[in-house]
Protein backbone atom coordinates (compact mmCIF):
# COMPACT_ATOMS: atom_id res chain seq x y z
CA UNK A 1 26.68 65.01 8.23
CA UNK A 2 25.74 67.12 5.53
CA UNK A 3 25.71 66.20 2.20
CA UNK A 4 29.58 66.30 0.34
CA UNK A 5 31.74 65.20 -2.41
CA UNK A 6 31.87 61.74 -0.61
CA UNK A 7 29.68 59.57 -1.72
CA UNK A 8 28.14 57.56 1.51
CA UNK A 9 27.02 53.61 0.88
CA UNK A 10 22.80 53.48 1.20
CA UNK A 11 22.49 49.93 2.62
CA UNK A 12 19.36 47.50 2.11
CA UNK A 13 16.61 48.36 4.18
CA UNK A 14 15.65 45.71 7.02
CA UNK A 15 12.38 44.08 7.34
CA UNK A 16 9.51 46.09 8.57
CA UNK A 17 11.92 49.48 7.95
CA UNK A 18 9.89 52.41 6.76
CA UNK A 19 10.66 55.39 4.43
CA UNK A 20 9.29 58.72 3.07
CA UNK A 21 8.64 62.17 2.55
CA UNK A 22 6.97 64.61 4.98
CA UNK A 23 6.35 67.86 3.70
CA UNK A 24 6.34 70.59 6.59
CA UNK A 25 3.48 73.59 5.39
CA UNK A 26 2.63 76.12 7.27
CA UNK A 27 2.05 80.74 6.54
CA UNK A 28 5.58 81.86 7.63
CA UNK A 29 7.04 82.51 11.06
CA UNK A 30 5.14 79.34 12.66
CA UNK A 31 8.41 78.14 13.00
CA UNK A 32 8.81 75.31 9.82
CA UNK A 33 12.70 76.12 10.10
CA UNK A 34 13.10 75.49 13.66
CA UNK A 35 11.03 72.26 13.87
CA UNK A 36 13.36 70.78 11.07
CA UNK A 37 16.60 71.35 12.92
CA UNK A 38 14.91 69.57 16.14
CA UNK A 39 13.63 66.54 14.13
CA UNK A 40 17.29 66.36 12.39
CA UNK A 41 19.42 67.28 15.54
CA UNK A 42 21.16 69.62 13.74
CA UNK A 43 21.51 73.03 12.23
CA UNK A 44 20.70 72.76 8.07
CA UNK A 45 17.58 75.74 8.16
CA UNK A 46 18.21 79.25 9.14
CA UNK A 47 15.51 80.37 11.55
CA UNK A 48 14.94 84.21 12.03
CA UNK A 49 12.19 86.72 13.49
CA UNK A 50 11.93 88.08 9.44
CA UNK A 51 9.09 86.44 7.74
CA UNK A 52 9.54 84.61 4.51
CA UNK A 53 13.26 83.15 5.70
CA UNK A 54 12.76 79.79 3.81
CA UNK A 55 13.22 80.69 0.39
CA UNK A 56 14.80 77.03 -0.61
CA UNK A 57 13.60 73.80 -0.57
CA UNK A 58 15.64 71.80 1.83
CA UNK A 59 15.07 68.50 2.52
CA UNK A 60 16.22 67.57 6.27
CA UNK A 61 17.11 63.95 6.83
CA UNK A 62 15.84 61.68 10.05
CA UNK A 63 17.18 57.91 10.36
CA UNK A 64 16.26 56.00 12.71
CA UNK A 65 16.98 52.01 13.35
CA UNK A 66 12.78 51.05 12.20
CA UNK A 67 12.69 54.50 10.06
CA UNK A 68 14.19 57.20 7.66
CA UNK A 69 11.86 60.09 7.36
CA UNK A 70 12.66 62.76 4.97
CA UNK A 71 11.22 66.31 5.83
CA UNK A 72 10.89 68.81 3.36
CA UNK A 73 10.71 72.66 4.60
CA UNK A 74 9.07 74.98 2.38
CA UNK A 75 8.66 78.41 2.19
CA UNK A 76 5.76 79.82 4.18
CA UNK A 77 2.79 80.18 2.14
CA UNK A 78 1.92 83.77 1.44
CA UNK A 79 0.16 85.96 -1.06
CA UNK A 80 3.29 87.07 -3.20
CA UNK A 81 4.52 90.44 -4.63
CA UNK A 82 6.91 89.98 -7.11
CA UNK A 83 8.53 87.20 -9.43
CA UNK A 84 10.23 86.09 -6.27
CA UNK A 85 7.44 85.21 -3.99
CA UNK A 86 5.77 84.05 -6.79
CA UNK A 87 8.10 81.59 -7.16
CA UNK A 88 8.44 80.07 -3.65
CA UNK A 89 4.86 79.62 -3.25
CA UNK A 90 4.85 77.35 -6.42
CA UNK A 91 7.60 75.57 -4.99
CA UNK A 92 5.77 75.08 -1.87
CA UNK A 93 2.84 73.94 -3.50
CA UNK A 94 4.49 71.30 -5.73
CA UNK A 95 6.95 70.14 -2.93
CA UNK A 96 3.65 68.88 -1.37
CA UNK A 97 2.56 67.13 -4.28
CA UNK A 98 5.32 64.73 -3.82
CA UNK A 99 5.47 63.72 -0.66
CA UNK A 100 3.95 60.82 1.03
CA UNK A 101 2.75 62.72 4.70
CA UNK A 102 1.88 66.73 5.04
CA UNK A 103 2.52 67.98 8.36
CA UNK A 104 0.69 71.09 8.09
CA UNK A 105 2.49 73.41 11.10
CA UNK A 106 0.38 76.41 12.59
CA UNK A 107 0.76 78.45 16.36
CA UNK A 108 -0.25 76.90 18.49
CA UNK A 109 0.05 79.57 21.14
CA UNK A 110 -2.47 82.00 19.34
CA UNK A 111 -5.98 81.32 17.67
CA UNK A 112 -5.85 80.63 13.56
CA UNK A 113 -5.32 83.01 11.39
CA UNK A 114 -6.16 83.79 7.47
CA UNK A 115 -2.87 82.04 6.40
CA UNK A 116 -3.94 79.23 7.99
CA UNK A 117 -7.31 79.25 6.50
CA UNK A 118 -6.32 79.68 3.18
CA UNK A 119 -3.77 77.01 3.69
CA UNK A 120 -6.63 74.66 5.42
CA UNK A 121 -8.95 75.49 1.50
CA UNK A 122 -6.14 74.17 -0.27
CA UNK A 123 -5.45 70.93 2.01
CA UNK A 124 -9.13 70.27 1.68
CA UNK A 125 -8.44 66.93 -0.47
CA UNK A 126 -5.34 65.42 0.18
CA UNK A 127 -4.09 62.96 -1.39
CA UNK A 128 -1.93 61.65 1.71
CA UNK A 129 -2.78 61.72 5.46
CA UNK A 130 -2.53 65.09 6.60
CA UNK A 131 -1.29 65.86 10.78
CA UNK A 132 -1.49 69.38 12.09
CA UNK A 133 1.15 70.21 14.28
CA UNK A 134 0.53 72.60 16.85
CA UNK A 135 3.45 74.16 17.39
CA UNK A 136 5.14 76.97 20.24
CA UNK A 137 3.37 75.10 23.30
CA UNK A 138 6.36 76.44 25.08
CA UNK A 139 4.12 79.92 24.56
CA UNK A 140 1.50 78.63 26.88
CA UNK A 141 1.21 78.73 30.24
CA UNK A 142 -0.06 74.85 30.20
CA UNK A 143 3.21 74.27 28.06
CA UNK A 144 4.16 72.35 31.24
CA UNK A 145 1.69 69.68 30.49
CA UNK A 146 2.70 66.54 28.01
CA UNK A 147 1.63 67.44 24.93
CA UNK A 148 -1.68 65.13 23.37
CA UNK A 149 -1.84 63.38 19.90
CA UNK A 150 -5.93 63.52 19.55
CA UNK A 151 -7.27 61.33 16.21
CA UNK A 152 -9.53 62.41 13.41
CA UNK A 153 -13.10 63.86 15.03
CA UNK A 154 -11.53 64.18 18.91
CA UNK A 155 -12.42 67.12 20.45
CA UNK A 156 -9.14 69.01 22.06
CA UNK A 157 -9.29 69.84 25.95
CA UNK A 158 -6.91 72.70 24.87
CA UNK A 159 -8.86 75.71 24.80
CA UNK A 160 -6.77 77.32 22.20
CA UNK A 161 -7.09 74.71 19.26
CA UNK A 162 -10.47 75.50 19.10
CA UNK A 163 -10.27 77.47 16.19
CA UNK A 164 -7.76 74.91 14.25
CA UNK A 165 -9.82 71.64 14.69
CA UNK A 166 -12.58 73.68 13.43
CA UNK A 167 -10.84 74.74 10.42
CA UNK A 168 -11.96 73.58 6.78
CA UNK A 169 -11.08 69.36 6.59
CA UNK A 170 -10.14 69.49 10.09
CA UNK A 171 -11.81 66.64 11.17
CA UNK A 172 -10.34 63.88 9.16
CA UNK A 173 -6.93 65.34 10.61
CA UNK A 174 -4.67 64.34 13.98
CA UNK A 175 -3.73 66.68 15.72
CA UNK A 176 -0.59 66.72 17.66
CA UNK A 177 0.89 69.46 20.00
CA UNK A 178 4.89 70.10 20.57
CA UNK A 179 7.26 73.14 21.17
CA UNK A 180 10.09 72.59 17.95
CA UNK A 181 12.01 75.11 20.17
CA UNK A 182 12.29 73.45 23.18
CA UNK A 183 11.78 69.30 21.88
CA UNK A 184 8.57 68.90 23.84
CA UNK A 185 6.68 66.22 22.10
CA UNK A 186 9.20 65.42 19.47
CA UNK A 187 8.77 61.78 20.88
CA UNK A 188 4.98 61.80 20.09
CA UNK A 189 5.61 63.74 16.96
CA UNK A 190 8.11 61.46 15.54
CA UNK A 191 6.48 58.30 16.53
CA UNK A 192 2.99 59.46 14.86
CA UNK A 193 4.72 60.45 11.50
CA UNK A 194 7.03 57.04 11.02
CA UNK A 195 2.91 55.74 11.79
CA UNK A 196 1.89 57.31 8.52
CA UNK A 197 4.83 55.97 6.38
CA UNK A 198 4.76 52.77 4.40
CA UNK A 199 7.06 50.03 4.35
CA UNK A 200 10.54 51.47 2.20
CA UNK A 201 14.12 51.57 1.42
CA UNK A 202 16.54 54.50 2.22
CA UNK A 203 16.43 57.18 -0.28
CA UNK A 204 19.23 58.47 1.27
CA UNK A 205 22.69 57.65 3.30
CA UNK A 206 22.46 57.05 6.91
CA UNK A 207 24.32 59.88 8.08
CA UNK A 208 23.38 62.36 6.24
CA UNK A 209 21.22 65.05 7.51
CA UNK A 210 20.42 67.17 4.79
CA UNK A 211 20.74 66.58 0.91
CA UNK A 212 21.95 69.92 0.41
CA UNK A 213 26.12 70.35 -0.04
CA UNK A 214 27.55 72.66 2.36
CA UNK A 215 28.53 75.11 -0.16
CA UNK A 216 24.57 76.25 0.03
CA UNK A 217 24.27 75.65 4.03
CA UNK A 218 27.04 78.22 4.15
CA UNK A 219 25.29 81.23 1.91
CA UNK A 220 22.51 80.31 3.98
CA UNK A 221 24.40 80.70 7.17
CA UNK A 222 25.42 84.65 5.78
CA UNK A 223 22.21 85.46 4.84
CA UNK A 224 20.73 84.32 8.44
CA UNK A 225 23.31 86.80 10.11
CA UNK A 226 21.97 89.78 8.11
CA UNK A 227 18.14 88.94 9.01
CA UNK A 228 18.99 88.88 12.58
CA UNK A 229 20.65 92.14 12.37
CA UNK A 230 19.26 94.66 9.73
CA UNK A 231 15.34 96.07 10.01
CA UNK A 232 12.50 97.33 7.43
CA UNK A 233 13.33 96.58 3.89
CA UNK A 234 16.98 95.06 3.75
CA UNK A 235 16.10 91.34 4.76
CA UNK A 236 13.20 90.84 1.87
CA UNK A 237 16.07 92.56 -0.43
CA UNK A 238 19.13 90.51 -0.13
CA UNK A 239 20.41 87.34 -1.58
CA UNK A 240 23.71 85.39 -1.40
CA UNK A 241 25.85 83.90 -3.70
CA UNK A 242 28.80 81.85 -2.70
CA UNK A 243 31.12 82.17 -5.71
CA UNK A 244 34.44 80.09 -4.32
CA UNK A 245 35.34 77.70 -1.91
CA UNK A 246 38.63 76.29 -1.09
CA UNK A 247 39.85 73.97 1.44
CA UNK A 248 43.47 73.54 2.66
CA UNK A 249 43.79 70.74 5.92
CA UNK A 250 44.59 73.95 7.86
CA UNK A 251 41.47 76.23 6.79
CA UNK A 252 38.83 77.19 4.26
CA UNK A 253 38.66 80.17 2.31
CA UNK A 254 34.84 81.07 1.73
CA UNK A 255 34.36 84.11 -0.72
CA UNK A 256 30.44 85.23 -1.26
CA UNK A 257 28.91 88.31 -2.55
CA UNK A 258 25.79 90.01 -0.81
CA UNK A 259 23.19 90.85 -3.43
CA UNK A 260 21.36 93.95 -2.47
CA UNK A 261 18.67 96.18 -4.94
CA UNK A 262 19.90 100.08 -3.87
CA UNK A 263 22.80 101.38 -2.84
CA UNK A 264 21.39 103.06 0.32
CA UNK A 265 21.16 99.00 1.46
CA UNK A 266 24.63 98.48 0.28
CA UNK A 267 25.35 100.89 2.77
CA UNK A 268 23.74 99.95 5.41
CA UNK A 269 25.33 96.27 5.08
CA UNK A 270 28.43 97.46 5.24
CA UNK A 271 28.15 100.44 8.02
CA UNK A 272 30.14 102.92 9.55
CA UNK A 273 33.78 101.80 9.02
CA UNK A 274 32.98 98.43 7.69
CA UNK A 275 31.55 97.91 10.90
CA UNK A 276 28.26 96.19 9.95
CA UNK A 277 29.75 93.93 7.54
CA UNK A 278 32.32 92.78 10.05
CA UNK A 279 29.34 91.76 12.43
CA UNK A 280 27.66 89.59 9.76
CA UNK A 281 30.70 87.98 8.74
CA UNK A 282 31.85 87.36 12.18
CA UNK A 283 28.40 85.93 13.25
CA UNK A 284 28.66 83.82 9.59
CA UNK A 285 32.33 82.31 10.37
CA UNK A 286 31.53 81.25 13.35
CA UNK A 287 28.18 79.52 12.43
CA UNK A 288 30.23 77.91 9.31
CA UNK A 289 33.42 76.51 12.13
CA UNK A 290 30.46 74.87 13.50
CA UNK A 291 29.00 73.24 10.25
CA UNK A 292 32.58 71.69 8.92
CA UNK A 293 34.18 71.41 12.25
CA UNK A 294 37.25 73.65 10.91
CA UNK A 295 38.23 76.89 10.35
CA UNK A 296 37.30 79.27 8.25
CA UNK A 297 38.58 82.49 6.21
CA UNK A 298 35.11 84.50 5.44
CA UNK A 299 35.49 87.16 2.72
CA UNK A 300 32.33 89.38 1.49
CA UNK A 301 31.46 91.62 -0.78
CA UNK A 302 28.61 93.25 -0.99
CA UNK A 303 27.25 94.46 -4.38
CA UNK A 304 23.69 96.51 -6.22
CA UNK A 305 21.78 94.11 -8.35
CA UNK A 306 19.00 96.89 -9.05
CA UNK A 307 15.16 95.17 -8.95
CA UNK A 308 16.53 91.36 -9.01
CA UNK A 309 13.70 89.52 -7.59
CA UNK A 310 11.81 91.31 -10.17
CA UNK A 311 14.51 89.71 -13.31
CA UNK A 312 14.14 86.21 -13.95
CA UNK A 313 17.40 86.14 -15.13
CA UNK A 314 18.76 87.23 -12.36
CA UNK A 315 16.44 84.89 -10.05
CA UNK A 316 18.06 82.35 -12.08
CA UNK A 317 21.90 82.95 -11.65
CA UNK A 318 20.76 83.07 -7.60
CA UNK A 319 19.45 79.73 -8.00
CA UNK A 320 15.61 81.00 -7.28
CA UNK A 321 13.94 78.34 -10.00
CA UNK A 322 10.58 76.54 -10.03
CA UNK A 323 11.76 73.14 -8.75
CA UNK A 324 10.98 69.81 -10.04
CA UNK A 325 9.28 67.15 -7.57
């Protein structure tokens, strides 16, 4: 469940149990988003062909009877361009400074890239075991084949990791090889992180899934919707702010405002006869039915916040903050 107003027991943790924090790093699209929802079993990260989706850190939830593992999905690592970026790459950076594993996630289904280099210089002394995850094996044509965990110094029969065991550090890490959209290997990959983890308590109820509220699950959901369905420069440029929620046994009312920088966007949000808007908030109601198991009563309203990710004050009132770990 995801996190609410009712406040779950956290129970002693029996002998042998183990507990901790994963941090999930990767240069965007290499599918951070995705792999959390398959290690959680359930929707909490919106996933989308747009780069730079994850702009929050969320904190997915994994318990297990021997194990609670608590992943933390940052934003993709990227050179940034304005206060914005600047800001979720220094929440990246210092989510990883607090957790106890780094599962640092790259392609597997194409060689490495600059991102990942760059990402590889700054892993070069860890603090905490580090395990790159190959990920997309389902973009092979060997994808067919169980995926291998190889240890520190192995050398991969995989042609294509190649050019990631040879990265900077590489050979004090394990590699491991899975497809976060299709579950191969989440077996393997499970079983080698709760390895890593040290003896612990629960940080966190056992059903919950996320330690997010809904209220936030549910901007995200809107936002998702207009990633998947506007092009060029609208995705980067729109935020979401959910102002009011109200439940009744019968429905919830959901009203949010789209945040857009130029009117020309505003337009294109809302379309020809509304028509646009109506998509996204279609799309968004029906994701949200599926999050609270009810029905819900979507209103939005789009409106022109010129140059926000630029205004810290208006980074702030959107929630976009350097995080504490």
């Amino acid at each position: 469940m995801v996190e609410s107003t009712v406040t779950s027991i956290i129970p002693p943790a029996p002998a042998g149990f183990k507990s901790g924090f994963i941090g999930i790093v990767g240069r965007p699209n290499v599918g951070k988003s995705t792999l959390m929802n398959q290690l959680v079993g359930e929707k909490i990260a919106i996933t989308s062909p747009v780069a730079q989706t994850t702009r929050h850190r969320l904190q997915g939830i994994l318990t297990t009877d021997s194990a609670q593992m608590v992943f933390v999905d940052t934003p993709g690592i990227h050179k940034p361009h304005h206060q914005l970026g600047r800001i979720l790459v220094q929440n990246a950076k210092m989510a990883i400074q607090a957790v106890d594993v780094v599962l640092f996630l790259v392609d597997g289904s194409c060689a490495a890239g600059g991102g990942d280099r760059f990402i590889a210089d700054w892993l070069q002394n860890p603090q905490v075991p580090v395990i790159l995850g190959a990920n997309k094996l389902d973009q092979r044509h060997q994808s067919q084949q169980i995926p291998e965990i190889l240890p520190p110094g192995s050398s991969p029969s995989h042609p294509i990791d190649a050019s990631y065991t040879s990265l900077p550090n590489a050979d004090n890490w394990t590699l491991v090889k899975f497809s976060a959209l299709t579950g191969l290997g989440m077996d393997a990959l499970q079983s080698l992180l709760r390895d890593r983890l040290r003896e612990g308590p629960y940080y966190y109820p056992p059903d919950l899934v996320t330690d997010r509220p809904e209220r936030f699950i549910m901007g995200e959901l809107i936002r998702e919707q207009i990633l998947l369905v506007t092009r060029e420069e609208v995705p980067h440029s729109v935020a979401v702010a959910v102002q009011h929620v109200e439940a009744t046994p019968e429905i919830t009312h959901v009203y949010a405002d789209i945040i857009v920088e130029r009117r020309s966007q505003k337009g294109i949000l809302i379309g020809k006869g509304g028509q646009m808007l109506k998509k996204i908030g279609s799309a968004a109601r029906e994701a949200m039915q599926k999050l609270i198991a009810g029905q819900i009563y979507l209103e939005l309203f789009v409106k022109v916040r010129p140059k926000w990710r630029q205004s810290s004050h208006r980074l702030s009132e959107l929630g976009y903050t350097v995080e504490e770990t």
